[in-house]
Each structure stands twice: as structure tokens, then as C-alpha cells.
PDB file of N, CA and C in Angstrom:
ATOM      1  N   UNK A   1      58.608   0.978 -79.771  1.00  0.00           N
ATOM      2  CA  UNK A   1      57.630   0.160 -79.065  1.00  0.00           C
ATOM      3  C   UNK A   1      56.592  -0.330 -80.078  1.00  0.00           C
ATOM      4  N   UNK A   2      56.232  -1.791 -80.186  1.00  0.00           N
ATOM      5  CA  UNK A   2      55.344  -1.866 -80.945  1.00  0.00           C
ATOM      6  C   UNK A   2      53.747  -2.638 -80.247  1.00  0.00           C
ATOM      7  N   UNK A   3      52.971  -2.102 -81.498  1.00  0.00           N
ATOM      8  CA  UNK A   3      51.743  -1.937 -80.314  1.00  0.00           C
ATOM      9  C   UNK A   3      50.453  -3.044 -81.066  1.00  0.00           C
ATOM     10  N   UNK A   4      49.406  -3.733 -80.651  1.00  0.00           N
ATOM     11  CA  UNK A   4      48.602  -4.240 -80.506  1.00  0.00           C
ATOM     12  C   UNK A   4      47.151  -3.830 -80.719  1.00  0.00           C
ATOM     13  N   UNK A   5      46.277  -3.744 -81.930  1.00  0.00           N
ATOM     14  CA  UNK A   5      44.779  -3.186 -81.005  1.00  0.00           C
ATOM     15  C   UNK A   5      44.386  -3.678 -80.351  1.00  0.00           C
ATOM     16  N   UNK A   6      43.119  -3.457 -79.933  1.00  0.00           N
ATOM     17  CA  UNK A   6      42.502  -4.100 -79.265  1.00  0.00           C
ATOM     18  C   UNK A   6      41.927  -5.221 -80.081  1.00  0.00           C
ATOM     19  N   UNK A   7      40.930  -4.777 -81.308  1.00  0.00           N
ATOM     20  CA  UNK A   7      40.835  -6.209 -81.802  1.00  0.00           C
ATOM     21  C   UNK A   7      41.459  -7.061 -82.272  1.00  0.00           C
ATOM     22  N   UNK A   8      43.322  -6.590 -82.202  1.00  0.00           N
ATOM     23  CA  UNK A   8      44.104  -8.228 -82.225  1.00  0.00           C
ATOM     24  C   UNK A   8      43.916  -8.865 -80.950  1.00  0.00           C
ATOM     25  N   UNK A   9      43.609  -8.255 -79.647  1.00  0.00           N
ATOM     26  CA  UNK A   9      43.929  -8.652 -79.188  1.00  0.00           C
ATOM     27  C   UNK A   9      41.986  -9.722 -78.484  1.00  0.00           C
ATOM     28  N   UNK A  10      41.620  -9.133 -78.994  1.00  0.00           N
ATOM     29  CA  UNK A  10      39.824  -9.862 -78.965  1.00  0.00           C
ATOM     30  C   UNK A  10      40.625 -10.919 -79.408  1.00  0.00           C
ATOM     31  N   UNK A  11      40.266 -11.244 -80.484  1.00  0.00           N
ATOM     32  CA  UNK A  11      40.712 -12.278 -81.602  1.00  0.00           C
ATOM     33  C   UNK A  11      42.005 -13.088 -80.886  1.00  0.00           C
ATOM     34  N   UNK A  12      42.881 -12.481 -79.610  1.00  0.00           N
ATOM     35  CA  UNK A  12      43.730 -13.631 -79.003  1.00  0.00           C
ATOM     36  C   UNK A  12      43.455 -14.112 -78.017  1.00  0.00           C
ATOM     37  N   UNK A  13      42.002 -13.869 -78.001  1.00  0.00           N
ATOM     38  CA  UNK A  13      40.867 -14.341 -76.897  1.00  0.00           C
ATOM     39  C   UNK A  13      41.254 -13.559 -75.256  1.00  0.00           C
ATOM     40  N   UNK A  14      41.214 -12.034 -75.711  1.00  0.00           N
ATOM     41  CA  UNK A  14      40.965 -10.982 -74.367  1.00  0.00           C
ATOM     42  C   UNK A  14      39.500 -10.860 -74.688  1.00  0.00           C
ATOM     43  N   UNK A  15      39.152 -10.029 -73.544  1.00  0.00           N
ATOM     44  CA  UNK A  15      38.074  -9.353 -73.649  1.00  0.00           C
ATOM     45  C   UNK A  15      38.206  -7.715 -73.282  1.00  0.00           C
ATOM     46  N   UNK A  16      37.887  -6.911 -73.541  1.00  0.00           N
ATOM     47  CA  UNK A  16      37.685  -5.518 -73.040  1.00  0.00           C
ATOM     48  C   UNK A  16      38.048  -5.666 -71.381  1.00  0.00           C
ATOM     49  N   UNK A  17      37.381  -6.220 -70.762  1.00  0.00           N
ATOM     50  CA  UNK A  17      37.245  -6.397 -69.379  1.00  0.00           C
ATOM     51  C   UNK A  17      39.191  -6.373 -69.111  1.00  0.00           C
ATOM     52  N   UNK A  18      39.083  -7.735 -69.662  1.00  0.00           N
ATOM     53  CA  UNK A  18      40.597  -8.468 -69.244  1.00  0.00           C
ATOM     54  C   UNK A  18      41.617  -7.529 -69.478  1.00  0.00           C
ATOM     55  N   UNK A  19      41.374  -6.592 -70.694  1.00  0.00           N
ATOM     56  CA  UNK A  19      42.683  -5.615 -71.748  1.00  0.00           C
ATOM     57  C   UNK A  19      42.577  -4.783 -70.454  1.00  0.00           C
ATOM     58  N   UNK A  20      41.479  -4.015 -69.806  1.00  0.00           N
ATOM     59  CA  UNK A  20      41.667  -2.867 -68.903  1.00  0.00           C
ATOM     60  C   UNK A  20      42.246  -3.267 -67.423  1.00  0.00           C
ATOM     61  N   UNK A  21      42.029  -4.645 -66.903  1.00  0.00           N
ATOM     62  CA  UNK A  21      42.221  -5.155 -65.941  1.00  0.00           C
ATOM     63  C   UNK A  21      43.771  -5.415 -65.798  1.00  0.00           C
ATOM     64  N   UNK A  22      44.034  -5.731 -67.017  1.00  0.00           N
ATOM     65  CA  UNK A  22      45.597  -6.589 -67.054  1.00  0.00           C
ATOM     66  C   UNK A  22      46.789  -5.795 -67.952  1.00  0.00           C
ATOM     67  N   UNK A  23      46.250  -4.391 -68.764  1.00  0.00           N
ATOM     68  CA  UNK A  23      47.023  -3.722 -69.803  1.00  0.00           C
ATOM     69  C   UNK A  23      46.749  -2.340 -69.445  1.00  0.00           C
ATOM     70  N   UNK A  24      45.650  -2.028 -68.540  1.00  0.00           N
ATOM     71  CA  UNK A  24      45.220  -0.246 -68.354  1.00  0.00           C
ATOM     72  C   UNK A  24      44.945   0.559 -69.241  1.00  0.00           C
ATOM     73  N   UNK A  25      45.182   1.687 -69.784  1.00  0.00           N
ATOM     74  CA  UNK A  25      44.970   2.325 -70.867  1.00  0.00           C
ATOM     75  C   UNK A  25      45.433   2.298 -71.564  1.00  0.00           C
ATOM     76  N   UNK A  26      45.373   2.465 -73.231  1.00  0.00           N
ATOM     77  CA  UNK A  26      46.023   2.364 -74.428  1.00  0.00           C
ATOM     78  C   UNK A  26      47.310   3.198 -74.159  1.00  0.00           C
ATOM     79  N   UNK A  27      48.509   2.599 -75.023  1.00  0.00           N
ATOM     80  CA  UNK A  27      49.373   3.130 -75.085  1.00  0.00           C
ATOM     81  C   UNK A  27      48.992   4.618 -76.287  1.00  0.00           C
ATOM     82  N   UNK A  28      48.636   4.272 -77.144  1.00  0.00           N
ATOM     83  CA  UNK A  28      48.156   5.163 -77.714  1.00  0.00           C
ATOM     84  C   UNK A  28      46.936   5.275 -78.532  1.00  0.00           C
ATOM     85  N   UNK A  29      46.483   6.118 -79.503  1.00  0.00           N
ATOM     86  CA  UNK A  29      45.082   5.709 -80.344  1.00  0.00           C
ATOM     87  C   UNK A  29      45.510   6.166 -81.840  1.00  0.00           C
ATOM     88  N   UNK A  30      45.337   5.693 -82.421  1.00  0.00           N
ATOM     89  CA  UNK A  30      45.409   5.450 -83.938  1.00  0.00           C
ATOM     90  C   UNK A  30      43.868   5.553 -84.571  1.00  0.00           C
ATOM     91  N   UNK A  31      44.258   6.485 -85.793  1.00  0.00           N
ATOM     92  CA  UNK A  31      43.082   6.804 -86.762  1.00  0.00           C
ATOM     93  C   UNK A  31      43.034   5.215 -87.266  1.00  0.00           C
ATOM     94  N   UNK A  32      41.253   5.120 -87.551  1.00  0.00           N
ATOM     95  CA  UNK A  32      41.127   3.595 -88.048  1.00  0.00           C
ATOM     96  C   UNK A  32      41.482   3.879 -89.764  1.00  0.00           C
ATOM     97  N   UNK A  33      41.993   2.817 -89.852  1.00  0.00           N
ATOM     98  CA  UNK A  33      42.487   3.105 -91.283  1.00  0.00           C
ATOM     99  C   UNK A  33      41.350   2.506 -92.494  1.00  0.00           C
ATOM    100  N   UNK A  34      40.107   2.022 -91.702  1.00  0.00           N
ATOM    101  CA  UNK A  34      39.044   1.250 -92.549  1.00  0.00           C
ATOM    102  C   UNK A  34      38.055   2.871 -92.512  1.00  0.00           C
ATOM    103  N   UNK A  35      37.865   3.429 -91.506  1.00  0.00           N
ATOM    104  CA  UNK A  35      36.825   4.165 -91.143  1.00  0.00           C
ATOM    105  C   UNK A  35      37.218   5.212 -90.578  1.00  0.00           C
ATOM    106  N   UNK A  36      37.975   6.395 -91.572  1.00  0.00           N
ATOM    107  CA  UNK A  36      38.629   7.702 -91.443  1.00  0.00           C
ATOM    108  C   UNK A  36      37.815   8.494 -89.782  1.00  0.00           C
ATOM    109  N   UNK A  37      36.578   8.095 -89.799  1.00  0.00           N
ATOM    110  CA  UNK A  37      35.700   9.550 -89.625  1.00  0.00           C
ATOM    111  C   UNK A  37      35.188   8.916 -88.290  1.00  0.00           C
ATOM    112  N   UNK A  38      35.012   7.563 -88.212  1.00  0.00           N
ATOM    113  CA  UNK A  38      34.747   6.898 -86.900  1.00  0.00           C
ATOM    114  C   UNK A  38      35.897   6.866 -85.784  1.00  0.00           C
ATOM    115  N   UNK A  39      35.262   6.072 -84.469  1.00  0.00           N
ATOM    116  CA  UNK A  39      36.173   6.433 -83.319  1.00  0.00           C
ATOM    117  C   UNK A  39      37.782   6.170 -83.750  1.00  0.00           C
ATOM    118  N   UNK A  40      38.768   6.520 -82.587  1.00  0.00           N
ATOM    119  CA  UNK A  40      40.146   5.957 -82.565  1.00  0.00           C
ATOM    120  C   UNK A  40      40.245   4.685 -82.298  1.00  0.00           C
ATOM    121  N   UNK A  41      41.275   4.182 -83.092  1.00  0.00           N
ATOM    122  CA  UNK A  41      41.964   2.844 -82.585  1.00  0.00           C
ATOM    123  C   UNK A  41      42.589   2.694 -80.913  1.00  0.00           C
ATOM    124  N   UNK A  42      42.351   2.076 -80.621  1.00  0.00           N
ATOM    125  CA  UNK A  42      42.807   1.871 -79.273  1.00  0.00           C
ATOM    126  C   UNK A  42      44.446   0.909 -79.284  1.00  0.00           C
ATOM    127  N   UNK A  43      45.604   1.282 -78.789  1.00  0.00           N
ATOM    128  CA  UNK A  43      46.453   0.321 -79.169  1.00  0.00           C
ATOM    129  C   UNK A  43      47.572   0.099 -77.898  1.00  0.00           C
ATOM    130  N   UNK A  44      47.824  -0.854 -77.583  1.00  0.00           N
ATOM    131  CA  UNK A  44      48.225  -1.465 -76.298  1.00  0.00           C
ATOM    132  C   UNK A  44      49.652  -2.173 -76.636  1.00  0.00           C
ATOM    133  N   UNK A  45      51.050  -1.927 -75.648  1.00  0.00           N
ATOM    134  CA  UNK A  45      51.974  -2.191 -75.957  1.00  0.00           C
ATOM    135  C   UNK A  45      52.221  -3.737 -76.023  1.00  0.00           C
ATOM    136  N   UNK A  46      52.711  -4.318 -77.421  1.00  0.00           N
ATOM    137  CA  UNK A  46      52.632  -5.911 -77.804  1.00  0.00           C
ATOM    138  C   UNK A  46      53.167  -6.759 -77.065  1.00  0.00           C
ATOM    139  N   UNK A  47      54.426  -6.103 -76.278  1.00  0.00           N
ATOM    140  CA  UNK A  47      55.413  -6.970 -75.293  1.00  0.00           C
ATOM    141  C   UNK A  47      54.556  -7.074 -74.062  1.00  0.00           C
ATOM    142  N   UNK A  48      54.131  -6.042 -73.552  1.00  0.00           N
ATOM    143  CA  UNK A  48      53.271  -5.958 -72.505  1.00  0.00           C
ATOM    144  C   UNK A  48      52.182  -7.154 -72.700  1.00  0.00           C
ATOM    145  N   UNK A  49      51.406  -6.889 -73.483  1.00  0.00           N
ATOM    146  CA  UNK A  49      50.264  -8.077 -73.688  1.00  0.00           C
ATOM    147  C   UNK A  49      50.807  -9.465 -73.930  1.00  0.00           C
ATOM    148  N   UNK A  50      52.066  -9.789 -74.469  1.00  0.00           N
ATOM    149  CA  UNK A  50      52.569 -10.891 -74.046  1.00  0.00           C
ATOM    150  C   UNK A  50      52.993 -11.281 -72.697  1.00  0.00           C
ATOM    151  N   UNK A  51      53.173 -10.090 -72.205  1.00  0.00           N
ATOM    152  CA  UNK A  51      53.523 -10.911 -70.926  1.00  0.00           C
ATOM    153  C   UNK A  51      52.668 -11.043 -69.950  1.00  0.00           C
ATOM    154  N   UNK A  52      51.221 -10.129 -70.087  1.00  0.00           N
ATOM    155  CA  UNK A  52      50.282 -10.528 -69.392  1.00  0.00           C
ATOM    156  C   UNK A  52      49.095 -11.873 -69.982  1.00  0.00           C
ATOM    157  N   UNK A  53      49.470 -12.707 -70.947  1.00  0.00           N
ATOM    158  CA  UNK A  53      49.112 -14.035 -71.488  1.00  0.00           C
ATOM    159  C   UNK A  53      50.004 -14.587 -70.181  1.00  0.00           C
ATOM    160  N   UNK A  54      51.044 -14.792 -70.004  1.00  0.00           N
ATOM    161  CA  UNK A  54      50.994 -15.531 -68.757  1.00  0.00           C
ATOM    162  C   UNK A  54      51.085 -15.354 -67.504  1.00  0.00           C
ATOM    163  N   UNK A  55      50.348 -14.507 -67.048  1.00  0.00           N
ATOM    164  CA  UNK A  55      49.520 -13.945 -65.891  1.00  0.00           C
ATOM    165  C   UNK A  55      48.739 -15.403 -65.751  1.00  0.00           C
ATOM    166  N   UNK A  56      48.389 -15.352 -64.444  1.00  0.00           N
ATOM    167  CA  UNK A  56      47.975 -16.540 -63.654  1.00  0.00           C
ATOM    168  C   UNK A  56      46.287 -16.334 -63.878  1.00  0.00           C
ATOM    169  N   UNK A  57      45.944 -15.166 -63.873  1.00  0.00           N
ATOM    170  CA  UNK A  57      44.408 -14.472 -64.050  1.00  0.00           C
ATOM    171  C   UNK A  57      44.167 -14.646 -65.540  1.00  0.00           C
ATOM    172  N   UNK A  58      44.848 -14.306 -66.445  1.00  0.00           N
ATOM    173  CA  UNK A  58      44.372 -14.867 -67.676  1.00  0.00           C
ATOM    174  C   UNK A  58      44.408 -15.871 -68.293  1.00  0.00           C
ATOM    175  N   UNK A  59      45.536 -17.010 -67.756  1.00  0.00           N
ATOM    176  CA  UNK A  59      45.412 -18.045 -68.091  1.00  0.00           C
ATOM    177  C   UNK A  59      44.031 -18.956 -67.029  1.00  0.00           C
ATOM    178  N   UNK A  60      43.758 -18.465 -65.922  1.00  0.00           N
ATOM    179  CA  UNK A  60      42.819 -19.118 -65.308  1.00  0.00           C
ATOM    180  C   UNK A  60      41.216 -18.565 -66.150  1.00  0.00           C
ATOM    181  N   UNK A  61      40.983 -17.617 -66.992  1.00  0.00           N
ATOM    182  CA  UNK A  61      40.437 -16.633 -67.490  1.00  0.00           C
ATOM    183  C   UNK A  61      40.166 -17.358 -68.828  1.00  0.00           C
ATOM    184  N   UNK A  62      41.001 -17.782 -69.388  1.00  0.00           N
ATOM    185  CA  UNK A  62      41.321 -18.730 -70.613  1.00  0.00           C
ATOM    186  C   UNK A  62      40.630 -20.744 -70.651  1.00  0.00           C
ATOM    187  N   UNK A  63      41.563 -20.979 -69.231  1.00  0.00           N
ATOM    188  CA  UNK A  63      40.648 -22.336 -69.026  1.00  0.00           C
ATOM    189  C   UNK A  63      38.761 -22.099 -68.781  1.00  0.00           C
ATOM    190  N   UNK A  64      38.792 -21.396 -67.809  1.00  0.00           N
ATOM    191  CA  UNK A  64      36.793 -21.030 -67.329  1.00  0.00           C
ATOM    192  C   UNK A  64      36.361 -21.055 -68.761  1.00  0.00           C
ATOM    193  N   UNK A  65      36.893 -20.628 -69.558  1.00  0.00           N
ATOM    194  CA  UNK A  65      36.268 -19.747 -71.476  1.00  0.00           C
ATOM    195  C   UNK A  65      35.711 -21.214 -72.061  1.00  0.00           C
ATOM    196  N   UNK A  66      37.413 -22.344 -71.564  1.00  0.00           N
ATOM    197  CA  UNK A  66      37.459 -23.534 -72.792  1.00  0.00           C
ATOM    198  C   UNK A  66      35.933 -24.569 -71.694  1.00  0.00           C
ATOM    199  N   UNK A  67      35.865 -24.162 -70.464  1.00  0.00           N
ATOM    200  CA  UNK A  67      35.254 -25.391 -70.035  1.00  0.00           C
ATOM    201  C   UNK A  67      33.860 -24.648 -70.612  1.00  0.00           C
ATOM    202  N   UNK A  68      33.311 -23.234 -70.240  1.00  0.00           N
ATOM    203  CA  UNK A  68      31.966 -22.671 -70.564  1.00  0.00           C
ATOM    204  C   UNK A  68      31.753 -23.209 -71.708  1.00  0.00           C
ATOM    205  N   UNK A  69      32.683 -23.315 -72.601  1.00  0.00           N
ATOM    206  CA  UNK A  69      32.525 -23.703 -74.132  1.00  0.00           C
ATOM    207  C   UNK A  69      32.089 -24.850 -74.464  1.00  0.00           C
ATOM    208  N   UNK A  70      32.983 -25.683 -74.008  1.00  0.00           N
ATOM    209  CA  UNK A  70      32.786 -27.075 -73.882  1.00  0.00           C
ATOM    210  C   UNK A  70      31.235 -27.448 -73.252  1.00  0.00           C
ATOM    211  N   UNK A  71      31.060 -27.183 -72.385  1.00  0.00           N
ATOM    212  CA  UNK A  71      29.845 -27.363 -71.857  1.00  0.00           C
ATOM    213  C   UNK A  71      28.346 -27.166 -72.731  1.00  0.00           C
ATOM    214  N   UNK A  72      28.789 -25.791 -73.095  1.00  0.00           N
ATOM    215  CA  UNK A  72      27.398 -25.363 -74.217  1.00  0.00           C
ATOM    216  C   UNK A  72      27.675 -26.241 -75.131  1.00  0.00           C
ATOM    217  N   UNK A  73      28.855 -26.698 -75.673  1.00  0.00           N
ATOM    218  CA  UNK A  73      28.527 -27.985 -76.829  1.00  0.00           C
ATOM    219  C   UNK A  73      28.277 -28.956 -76.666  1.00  0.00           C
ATOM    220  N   UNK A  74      28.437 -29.068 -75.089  1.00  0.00           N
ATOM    221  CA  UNK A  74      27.635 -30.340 -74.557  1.00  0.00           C
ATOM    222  C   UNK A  74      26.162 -30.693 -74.719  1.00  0.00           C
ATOM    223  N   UNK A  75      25.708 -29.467 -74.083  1.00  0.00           N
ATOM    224  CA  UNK A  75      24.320 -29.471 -73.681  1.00  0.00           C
ATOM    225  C   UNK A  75      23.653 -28.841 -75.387  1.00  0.00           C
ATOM    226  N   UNK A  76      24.327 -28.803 -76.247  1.00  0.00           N
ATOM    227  CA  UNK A  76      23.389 -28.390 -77.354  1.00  0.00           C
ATOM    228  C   UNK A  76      23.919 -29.770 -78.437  1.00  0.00           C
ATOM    229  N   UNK A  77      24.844 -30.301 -78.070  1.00  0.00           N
ATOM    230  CA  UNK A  77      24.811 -31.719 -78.590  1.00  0.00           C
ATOM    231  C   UNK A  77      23.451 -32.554 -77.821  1.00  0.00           C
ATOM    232  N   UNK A  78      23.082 -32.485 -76.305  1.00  0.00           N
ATOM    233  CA  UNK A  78      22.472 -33.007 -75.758  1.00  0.00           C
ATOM    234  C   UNK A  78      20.922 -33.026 -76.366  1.00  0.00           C
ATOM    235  N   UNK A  79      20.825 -31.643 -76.210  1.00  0.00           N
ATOM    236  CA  UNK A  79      19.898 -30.956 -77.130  1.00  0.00           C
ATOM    237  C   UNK A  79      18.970 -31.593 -78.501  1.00  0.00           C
ATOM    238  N   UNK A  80      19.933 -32.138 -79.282  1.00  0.00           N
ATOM    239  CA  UNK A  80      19.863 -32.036 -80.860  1.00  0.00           C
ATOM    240  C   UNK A  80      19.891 -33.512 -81.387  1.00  0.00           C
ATOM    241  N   UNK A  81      20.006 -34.279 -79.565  1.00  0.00           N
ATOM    242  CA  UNK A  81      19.580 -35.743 -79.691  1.00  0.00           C
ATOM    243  C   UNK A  81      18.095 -36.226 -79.705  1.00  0.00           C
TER     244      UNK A  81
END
């Protein structure tokens, strides 16, 4: 089984929220390999998280992100006129 952290999976635009909502608990935890002595890695099965990318909730989860986004560059383009 191969597995995912969590911050690959930040970075594939989840959030904490979304990983527990749509993936449940880590498949397993892994020593961080940057920071021996700090918390565990959190790590979530990779097939699984692909297949909850097309979940209807995260892709609706995904558009809300691009319009919030869009918007603040609206209004701070608006802004900076």
C-alpha cells in the first residue's frame, strides 16, 4: 500500500478538515525524517486520496477555493486602483 502525508496532500489543495472528513485516520504515522524528535508523520493511503479527488464534496470544495480566490484578487486589484 502506498501512502501520502498529509502535507502532500495540503500542497494538492486538501485541508486538514477535508483529509479527516473524506480519508479518516491515518493509515499510519511515520517518524519525520527532517525532525527526529518532533511529532509523527501522519500518512494516508495514496489510492484512497485519489479517489476521494473525485468525490463530488471535494471537487465542489475545490471550485468555492478557486472563486474565494478569485474574488480577493478582485477586490485587492480593486483596491490598488
Amino acid at each position: 500500500m502506498r501512502a501520502i502525508s498529509q502535507s502532500s496532500l495540503i500542497k494538492r489543495g486538501w485541508t486538514k478538515r477535508l483529509i479527516s472528513t473524506l480519508l479518516g485516520q491515518p493509515i499510519k504515522l511515520m517518524t519525520n525524517p527532517y525532525w527526529w524528535a518532533g511529532p509523527k508523520m501522519k500518512a494516508y493511503d495514496l489510492d484512497a486520496s485519489l479517489e476521494a479527488e473525485k468525490d463530488p464534496r471535494f471537487q465542489l470544495f475545490q471550485i468555492q477555493r478557486a472563486r474565494r480566490r478569485e474574488a480577493a484578487l478582485s477586490h485587492q486589484k480593486e483596491l490598488s486602483q
